[in-house]
Structure formats: structure tokens, C-alpha cells
C-alpha atoms as a PDB file:
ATOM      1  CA  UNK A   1     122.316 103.338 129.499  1.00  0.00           C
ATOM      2  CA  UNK A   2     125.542 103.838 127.054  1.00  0.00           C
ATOM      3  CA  UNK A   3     125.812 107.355 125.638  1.00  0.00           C
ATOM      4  CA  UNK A   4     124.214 107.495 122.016  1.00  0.00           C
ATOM      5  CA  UNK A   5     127.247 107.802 119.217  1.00  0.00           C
ATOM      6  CA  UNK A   6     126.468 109.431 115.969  1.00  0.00           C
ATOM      7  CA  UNK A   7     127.629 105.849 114.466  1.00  0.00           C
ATOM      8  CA  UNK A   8     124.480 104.319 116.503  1.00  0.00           C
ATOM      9  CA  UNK A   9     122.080 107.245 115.692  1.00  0.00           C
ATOM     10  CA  UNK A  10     122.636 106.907 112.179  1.00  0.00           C
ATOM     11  CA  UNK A  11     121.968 102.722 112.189  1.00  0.00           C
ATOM     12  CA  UNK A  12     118.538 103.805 114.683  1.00  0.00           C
ATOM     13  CA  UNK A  13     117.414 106.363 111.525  1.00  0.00           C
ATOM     14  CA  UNK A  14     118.386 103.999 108.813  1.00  0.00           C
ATOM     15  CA  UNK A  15     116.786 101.266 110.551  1.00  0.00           C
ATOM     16  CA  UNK A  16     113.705 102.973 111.529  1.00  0.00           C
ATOM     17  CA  UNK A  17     113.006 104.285 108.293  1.00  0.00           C
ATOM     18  CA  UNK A  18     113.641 100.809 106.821  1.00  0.00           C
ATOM     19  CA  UNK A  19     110.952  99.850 108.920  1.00  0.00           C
ATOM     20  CA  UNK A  20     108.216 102.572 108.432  1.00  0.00           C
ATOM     21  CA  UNK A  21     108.938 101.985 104.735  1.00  0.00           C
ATOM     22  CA  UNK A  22     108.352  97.815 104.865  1.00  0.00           C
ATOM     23  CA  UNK A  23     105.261  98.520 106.810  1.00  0.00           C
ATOM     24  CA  UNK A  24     103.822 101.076 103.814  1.00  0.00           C
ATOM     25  CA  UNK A  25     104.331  98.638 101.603  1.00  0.00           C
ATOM     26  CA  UNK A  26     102.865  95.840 103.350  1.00  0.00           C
ATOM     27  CA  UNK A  27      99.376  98.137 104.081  1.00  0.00           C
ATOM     28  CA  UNK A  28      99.092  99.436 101.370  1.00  0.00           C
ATOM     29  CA  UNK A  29      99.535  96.054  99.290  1.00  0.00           C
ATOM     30  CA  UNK A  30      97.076  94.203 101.799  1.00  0.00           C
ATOM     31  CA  UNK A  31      94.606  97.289 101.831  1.00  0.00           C
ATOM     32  CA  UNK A  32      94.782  97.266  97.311  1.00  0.00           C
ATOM     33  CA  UNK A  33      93.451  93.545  97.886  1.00  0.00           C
ATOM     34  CA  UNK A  34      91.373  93.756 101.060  1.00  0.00           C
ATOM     35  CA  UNK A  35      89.103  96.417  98.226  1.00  0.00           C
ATOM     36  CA  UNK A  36      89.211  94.642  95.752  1.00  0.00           C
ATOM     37  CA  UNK A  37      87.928  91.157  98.233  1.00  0.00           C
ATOM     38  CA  UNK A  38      85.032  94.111  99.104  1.00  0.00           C
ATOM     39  CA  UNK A  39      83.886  95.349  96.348  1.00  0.00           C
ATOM     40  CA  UNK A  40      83.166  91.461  94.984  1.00  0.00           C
ATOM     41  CA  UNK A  41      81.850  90.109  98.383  1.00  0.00           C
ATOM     42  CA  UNK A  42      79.716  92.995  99.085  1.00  0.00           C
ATOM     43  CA  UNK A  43      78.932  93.959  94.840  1.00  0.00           C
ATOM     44  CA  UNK A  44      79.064  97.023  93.569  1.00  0.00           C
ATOM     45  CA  UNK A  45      75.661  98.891  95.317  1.00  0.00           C
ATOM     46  CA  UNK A  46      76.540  97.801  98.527  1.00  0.00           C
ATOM     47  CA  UNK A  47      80.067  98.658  98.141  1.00  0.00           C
ATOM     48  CA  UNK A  48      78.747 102.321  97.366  1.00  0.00           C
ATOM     49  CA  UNK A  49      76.597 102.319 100.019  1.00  0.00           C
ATOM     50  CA  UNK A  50      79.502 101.713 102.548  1.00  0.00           C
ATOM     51  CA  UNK A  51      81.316 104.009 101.261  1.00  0.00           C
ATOM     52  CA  UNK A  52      78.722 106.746 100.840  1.00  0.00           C
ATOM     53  CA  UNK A  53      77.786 105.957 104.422  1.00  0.00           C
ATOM     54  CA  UNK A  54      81.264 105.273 105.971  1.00  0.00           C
ATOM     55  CA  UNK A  55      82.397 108.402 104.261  1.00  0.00           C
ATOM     56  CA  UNK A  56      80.293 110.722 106.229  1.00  0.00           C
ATOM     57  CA  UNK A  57      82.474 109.426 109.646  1.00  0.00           C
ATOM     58  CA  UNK A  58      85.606 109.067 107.685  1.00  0.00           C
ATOM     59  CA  UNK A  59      85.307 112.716 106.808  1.00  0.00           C
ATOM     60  CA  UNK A  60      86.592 113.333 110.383  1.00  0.00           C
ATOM     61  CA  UNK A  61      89.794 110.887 110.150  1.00  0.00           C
ATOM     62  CA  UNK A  62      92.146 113.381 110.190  1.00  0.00           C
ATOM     63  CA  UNK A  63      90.809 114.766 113.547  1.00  0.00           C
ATOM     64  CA  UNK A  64      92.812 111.388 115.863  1.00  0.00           C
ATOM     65  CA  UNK A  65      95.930 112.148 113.260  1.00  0.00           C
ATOM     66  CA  UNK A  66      96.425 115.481 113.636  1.00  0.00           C
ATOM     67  CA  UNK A  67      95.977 115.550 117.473  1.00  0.00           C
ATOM     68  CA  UNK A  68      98.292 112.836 118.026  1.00  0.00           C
ATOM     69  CA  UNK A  69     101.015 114.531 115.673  1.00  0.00           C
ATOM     70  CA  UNK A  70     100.551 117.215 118.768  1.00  0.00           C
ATOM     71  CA  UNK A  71     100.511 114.815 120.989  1.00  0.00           C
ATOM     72  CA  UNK A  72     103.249 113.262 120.015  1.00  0.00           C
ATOM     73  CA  UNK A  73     105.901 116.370 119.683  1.00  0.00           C
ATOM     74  CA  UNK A  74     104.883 117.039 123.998  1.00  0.00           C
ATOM     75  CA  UNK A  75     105.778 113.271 124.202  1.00  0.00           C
ATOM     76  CA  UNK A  76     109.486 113.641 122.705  1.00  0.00           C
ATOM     77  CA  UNK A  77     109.630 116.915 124.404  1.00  0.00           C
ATOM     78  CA  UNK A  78     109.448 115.194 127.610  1.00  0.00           C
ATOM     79  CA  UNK A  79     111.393 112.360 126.575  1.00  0.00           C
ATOM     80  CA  UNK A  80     114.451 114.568 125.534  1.00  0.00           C
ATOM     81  CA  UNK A  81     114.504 116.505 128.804  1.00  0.00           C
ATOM     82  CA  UNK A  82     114.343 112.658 130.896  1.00  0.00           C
ATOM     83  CA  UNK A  83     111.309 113.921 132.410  1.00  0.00           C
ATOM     84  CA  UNK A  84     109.227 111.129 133.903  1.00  0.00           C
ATOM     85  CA  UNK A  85     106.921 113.127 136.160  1.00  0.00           C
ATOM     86  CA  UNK A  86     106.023 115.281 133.054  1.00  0.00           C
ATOM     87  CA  UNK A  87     105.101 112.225 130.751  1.00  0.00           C
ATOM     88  CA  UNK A  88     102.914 111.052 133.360  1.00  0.00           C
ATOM     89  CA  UNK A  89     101.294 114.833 133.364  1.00  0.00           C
ATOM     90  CA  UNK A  90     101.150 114.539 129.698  1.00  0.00           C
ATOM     91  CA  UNK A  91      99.699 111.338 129.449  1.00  0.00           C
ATOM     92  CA  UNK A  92      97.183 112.440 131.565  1.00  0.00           C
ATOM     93  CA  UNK A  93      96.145 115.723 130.298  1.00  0.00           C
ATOM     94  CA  UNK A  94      96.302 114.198 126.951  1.00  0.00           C
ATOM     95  CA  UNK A  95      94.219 111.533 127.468  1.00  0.00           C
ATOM     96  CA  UNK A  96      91.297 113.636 129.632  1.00  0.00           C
ATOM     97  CA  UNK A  97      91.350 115.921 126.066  1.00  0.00           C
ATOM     98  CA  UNK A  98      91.156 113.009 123.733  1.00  0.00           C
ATOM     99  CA  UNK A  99      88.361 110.986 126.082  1.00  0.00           C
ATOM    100  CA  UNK A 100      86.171 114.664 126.104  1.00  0.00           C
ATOM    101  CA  UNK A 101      86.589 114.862 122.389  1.00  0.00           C
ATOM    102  CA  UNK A 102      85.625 111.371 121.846  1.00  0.00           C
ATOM    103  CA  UNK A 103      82.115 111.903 123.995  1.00  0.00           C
ATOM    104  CA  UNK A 104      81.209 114.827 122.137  1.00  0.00           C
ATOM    105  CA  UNK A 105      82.175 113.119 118.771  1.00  0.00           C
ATOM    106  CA  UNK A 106      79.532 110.353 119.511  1.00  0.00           C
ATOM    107  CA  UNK A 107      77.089 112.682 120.826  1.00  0.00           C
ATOM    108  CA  UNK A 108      77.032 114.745 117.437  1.00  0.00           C
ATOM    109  CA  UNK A 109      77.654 112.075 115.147  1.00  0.00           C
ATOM    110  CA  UNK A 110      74.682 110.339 117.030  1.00  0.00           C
ATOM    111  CA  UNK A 111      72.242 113.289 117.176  1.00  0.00           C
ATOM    112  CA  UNK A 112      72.963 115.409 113.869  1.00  0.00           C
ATOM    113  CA  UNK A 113      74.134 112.618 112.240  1.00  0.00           C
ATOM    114  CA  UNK A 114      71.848 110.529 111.993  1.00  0.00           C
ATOM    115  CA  UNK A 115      69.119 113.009 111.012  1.00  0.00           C
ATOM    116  CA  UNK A 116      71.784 113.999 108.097  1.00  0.00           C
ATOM    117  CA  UNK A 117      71.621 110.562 106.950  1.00  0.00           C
ATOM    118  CA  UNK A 118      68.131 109.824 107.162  1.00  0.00           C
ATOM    119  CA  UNK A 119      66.385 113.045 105.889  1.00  0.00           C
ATOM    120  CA  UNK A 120      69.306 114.278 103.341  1.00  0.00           C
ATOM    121  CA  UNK A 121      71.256 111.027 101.784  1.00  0.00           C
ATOM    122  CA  UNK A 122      69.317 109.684  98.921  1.00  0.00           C
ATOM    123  CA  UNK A 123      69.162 106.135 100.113  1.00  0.00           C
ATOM    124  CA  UNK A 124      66.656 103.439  98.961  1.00  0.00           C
ATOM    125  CA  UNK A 125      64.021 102.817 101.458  1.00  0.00           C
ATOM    126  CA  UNK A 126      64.854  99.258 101.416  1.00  0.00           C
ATOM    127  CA  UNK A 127      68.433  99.786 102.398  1.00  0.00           C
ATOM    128  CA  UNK A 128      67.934 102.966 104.952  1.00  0.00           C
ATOM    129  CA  UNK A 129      68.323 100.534 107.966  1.00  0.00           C
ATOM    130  CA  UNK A 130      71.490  98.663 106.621  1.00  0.00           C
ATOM    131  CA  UNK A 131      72.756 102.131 105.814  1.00  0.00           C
ATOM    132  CA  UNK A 132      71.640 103.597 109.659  1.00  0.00           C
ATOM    133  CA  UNK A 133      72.823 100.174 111.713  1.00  0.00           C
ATOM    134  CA  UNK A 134      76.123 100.635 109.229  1.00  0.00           C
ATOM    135  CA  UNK A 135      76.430 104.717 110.273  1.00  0.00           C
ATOM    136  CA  UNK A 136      75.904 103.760 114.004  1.00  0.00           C
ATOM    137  CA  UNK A 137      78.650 100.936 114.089  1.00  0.00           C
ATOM    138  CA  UNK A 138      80.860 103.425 111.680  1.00  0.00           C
ATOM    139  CA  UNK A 139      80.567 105.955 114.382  1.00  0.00           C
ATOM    140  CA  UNK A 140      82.028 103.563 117.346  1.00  0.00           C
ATOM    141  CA  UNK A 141      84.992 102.165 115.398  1.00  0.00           C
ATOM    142  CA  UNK A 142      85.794 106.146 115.195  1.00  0.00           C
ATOM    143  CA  UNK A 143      85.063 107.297 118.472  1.00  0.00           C
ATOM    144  CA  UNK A 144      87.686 104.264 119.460  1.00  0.00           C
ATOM    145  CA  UNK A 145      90.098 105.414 117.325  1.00  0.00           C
ATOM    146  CA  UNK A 146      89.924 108.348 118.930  1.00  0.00           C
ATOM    147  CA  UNK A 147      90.925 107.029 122.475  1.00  0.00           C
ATOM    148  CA  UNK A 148      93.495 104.702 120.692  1.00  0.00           C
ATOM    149  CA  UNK A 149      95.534 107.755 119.075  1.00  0.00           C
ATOM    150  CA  UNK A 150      97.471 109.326 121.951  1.00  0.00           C
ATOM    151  CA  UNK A 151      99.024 105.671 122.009  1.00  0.00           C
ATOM    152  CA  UNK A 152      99.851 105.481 118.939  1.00  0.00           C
ATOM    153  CA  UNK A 153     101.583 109.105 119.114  1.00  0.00           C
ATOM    154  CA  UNK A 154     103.318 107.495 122.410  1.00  0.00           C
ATOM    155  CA  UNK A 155     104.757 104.321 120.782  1.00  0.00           C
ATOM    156  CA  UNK A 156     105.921 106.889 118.013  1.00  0.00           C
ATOM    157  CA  UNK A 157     107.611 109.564 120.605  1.00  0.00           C
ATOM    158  CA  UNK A 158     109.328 106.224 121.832  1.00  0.00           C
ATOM    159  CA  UNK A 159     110.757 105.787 118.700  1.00  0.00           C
ATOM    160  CA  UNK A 160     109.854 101.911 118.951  1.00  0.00           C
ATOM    161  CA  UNK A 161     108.760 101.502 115.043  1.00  0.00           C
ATOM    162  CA  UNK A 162     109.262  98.188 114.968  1.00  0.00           C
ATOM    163  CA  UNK A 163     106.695  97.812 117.058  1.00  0.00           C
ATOM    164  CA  UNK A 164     104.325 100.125 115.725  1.00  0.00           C
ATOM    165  CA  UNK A 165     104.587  98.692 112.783  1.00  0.00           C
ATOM    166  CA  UNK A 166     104.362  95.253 113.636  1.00  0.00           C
ATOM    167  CA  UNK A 167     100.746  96.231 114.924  1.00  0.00           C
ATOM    168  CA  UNK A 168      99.711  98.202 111.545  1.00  0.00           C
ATOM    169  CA  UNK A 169     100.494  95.057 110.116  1.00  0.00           C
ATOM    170  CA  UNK A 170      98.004  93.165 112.269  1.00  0.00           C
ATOM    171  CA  UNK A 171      95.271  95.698 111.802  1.00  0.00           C
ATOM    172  CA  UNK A 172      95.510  95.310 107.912  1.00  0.00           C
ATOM    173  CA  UNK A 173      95.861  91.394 108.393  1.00  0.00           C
ATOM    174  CA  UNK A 174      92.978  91.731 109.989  1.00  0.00           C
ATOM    175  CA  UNK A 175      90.391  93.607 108.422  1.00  0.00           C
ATOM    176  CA  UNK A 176      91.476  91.108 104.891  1.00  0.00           C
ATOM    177  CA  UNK A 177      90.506  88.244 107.255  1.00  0.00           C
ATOM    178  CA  UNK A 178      87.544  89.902 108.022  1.00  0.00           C
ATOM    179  CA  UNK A 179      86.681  90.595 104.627  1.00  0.00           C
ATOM    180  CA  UNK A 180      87.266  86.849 103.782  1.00  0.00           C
ATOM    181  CA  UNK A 181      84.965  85.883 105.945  1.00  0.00           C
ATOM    182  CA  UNK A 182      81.846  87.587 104.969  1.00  0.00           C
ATOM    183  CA  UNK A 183      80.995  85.023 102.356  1.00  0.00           C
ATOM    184  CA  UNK A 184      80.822  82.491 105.297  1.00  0.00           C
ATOM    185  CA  UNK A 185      78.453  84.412 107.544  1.00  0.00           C
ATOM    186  CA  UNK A 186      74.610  84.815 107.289  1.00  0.00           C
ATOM    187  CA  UNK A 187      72.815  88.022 107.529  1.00  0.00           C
ATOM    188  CA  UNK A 188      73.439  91.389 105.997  1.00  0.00           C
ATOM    189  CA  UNK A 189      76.696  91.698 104.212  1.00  0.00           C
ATOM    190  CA  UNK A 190      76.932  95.187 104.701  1.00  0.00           C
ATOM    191  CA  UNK A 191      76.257  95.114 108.786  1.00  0.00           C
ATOM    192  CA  UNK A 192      78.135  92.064 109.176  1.00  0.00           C
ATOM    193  CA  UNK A 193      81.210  94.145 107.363  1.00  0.00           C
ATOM    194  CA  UNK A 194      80.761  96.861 109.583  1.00  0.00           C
ATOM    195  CA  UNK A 195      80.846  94.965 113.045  1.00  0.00           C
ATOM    196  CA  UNK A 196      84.125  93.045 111.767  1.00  0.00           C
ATOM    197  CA  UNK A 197      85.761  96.248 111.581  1.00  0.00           C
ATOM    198  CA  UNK A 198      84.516  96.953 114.814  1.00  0.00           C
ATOM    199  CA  UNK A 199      85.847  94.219 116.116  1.00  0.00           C
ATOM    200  CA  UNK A 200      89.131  94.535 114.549  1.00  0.00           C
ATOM    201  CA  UNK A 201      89.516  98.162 115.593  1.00  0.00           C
ATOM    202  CA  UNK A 202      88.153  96.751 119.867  1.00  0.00           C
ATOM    203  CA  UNK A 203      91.232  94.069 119.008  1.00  0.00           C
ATOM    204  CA  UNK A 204      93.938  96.799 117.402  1.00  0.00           C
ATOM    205  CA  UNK A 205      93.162  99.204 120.142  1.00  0.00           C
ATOM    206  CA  UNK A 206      93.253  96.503 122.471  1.00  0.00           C
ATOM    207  CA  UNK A 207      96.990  95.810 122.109  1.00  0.00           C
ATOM    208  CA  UNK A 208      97.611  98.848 121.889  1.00  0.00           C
ATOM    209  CA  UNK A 209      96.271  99.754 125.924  1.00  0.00           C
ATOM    210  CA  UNK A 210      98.221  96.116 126.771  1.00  0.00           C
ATOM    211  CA  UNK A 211     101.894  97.456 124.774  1.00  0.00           C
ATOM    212  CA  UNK A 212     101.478 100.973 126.421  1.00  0.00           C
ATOM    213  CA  UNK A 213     100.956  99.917 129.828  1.00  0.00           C
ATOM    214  CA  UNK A 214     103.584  97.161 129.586  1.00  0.00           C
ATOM    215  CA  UNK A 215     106.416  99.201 128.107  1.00  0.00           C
ATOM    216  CA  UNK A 216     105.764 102.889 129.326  1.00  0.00           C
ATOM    217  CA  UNK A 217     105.036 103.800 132.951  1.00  0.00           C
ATOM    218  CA  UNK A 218     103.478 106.951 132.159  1.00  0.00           C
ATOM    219  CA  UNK A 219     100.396 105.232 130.655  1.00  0.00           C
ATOM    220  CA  UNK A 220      99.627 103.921 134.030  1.00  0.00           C
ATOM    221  CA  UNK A 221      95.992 104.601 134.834  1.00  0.00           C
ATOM    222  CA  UNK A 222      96.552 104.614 138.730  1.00  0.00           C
ATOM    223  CA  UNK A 223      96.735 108.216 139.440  1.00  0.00           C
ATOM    224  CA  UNK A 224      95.885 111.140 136.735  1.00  0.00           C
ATOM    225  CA  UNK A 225      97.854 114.320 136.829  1.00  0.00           C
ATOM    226  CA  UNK A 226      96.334 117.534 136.507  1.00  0.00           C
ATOM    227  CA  UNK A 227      97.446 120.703 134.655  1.00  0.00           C
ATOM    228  CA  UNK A 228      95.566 123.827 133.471  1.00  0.00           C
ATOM    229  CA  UNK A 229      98.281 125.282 131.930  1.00  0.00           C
ATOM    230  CA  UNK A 230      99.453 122.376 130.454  1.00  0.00           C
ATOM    231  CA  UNK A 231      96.074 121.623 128.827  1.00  0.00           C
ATOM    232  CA  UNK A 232      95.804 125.094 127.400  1.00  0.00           C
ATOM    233  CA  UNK A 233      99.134 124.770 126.096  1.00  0.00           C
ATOM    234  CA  UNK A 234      98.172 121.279 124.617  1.00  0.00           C
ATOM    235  CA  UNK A 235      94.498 122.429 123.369  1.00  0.00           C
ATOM    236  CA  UNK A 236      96.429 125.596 121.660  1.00  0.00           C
ATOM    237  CA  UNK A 237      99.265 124.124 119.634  1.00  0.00           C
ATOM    238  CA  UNK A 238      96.801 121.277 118.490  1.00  0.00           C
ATOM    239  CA  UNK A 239      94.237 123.682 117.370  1.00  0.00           C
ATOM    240  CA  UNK A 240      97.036 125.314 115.179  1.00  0.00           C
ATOM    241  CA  UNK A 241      98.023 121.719 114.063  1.00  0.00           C
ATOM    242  CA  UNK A 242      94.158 121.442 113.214  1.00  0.00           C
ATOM    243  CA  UNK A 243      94.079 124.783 111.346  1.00  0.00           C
END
């Protein structure tokens, strides 16, 4: 591998953050449209509804960020020091935290969640299953983007942007296209909405597992590595980040 000249560091930063900023643009322009597509497929009550409903998961969002900003800072640790055997430990410790996280997520959400929604939100009685199926499929697509994050914060400590955000790209892509085609399928709008973005989040996090484990060899699920210290270390700084 050629030694990396300042000349060659600067074109990987400007082109990077080239890149980052094309792929703002592009989500953000898609995402303006993709709620706009919404609000007139769905109509305005519905449209509250999903976001009264969806809201309640969505409150946790920044849980997946902020652990894979941690995540991500052990990953270009390791990368800077050329340390295989510890990105295979981190991978592994990592991903043990973020899979135990994720269970307990769905068991709350599940449990205390649902008896939030159905004795406390003001909901009509016609619309309290739509709103529960919509709460229960809400809760999946987060509990997967959970176990998607700590590769996410890999393909980031990589540096490979390009590729990361070729893939936001998709995801916003796709949940327009599945937008577009509510008005084409039968049954409850608001249900059918919320399994589409289930499905788009089972596709997103799909390629996701299939880029890690092609590029990296330290997401290889064949053997975990194991390190109390390590996941102390891990569970501490991201509890800070958390804070």
C-alpha cells in the first residue's frame, strides 16, 4: 500500500466531504417530497396519526446514532494502529452490546409500550388497531436499526463515503417508491405504510450485512471475540456519548 502524501490526504477530505455533502442534498430533497407524497396519500388524520404513533418509537432515534458515533471512534482507533485482531474483538463486543440492547428495546417497547398507547394516547376507537398494528411494525423497523448501526459506524471508520452514501441514497429512493405505491395497494393506508418501511429498512439493512461482510473481515460472523474489559470500556465512553 503506497505511503499516504499530504497532497492525497487533502484530495481523500475534499472528496469525501464532496460526497457527504451530495448525499444531504439528495435526502433531504427526496425526504421534502417523499412528505409531502404522505401527507396527500395518507390525508391529513392519518398522517397525524403516524406521526403521533411513529413518534413515540422515533423518540428513541438518537439511541443507534449516538452508540455508533462510539462505535465508530474504537473502529478508527483500531484502524490507525493496523490492528486486525482488535477490529475483530471490536466487532464482536460491539455487536453482542448492540444485539442485547436491541432485545430489551423490543421487550419494553412491546410491554410498556403498548399499554402507553392504548390506555394514555387519545386515539379514536375506530382507529386504535391501525394505530397498535402501526406501533408494533414501528417498533421492528427500530429494533433493526438498531442491529444495522454498528455497520454503518464501520463503513464510516473505513472512510468509504462513497459507499455509504450511495446506500442513504437507496434508502430514501426507497421509502418515495414506497410511498408511491400506496395508492395502488388495498387495505389500510396507514398499515400498509408502515410494513413498506419495514420492508425498506429488512432491504437497507440487508446490504448493509452483504457490504460489511464483503469488504471488511472483521464483520465475519465465524468466531466472536470476547472482552470484559473491552466491553466496559465500550459500555462507559458510550454512556458518556449518551449523556
Amino acid at each position: 500500500m503506497p505511503p499516504t502524501t499530504p497532497a492525497s490526504s487533502n484530495r481523500r477530505i475534499a472528496k469525501n466531504t464532496v460526497i457527504l455533502y451530495l448525499r444531504q442534498l439528495v435526502t433531504v430533497g427526496i425526504s421534502l417530497y417523499t412528505v409531502r407524497v404522505v401527507l396527500n396519500t395518507l390525508g391529513v388524520e392519518d398522517f397525524g396519526l403516524y406521526n403521533l404513533v411513529g413518534g413515540i418509537v422515533a423518540m428513541l432515534s438518537f439511541l443507534p446514532s449516538a452508540m455508533a458515533s462510539a462505535t465508530q471512534r474504537y473502529f478508527s482507533y483500531a484502524l490507525g494502529q493496523e490492528d486486525r485482531e482488535g477490529l475483530r474483538k471490536i466487532f464482536s463486543v460491539n455487536f453482542i452490546i448492540y444485539a442485547s440492547l436491541a432485545a430489551l428495546a423490543l421487550v419494553i417497547l412491546i410491554t410498556a409500550g403498548t399499554w402507553f398507547v392504548t390506555d394514555y394516547v387519545k386515539i379514536r376507537p375506530d382507529r386504535l388497531n391501525a394505530a397498535l398494528s402501526l406501533y408494533h411494525i414501528s417498533i421492528w423497523t427500530f429494533t433493526l436499526g438498531i442491529l444495522t448501526a454498528p455497520f454503518q459506524a464501520i463503513i464510516t471508520a473505513h472512510e468509504d463515503f462513497s459507499v455509504f452514501a450511495g446506500i442513504s441514497i437507496a434508502d430514501a429512493c426507497s421509502k418515495l417508491g414506497a410511498v408511491l405505491l400506496l395508492p395502488i395497494l388495498t387495505g389500510e393506508k396507514l398499515v400498509l405504510y408502515g410494513t413498506l418501511l419495514l420492508a425498506v429498512s429488512i432491504l437497507v439493512g440487508g446490504i448493509y450485512l452483504i457490504v460489511c461482510l464483503y469488504r471488511y473481515p472483521e464483520c465475519q460472523f465465524r468466531r466472536f471475540h470476547w472482552d470484559s474489559l473491552l466491553f466496559r470500556e465500550i459500555i462507559g465512553f458510550t454512556g458518556w456519548t449518551l449523556f
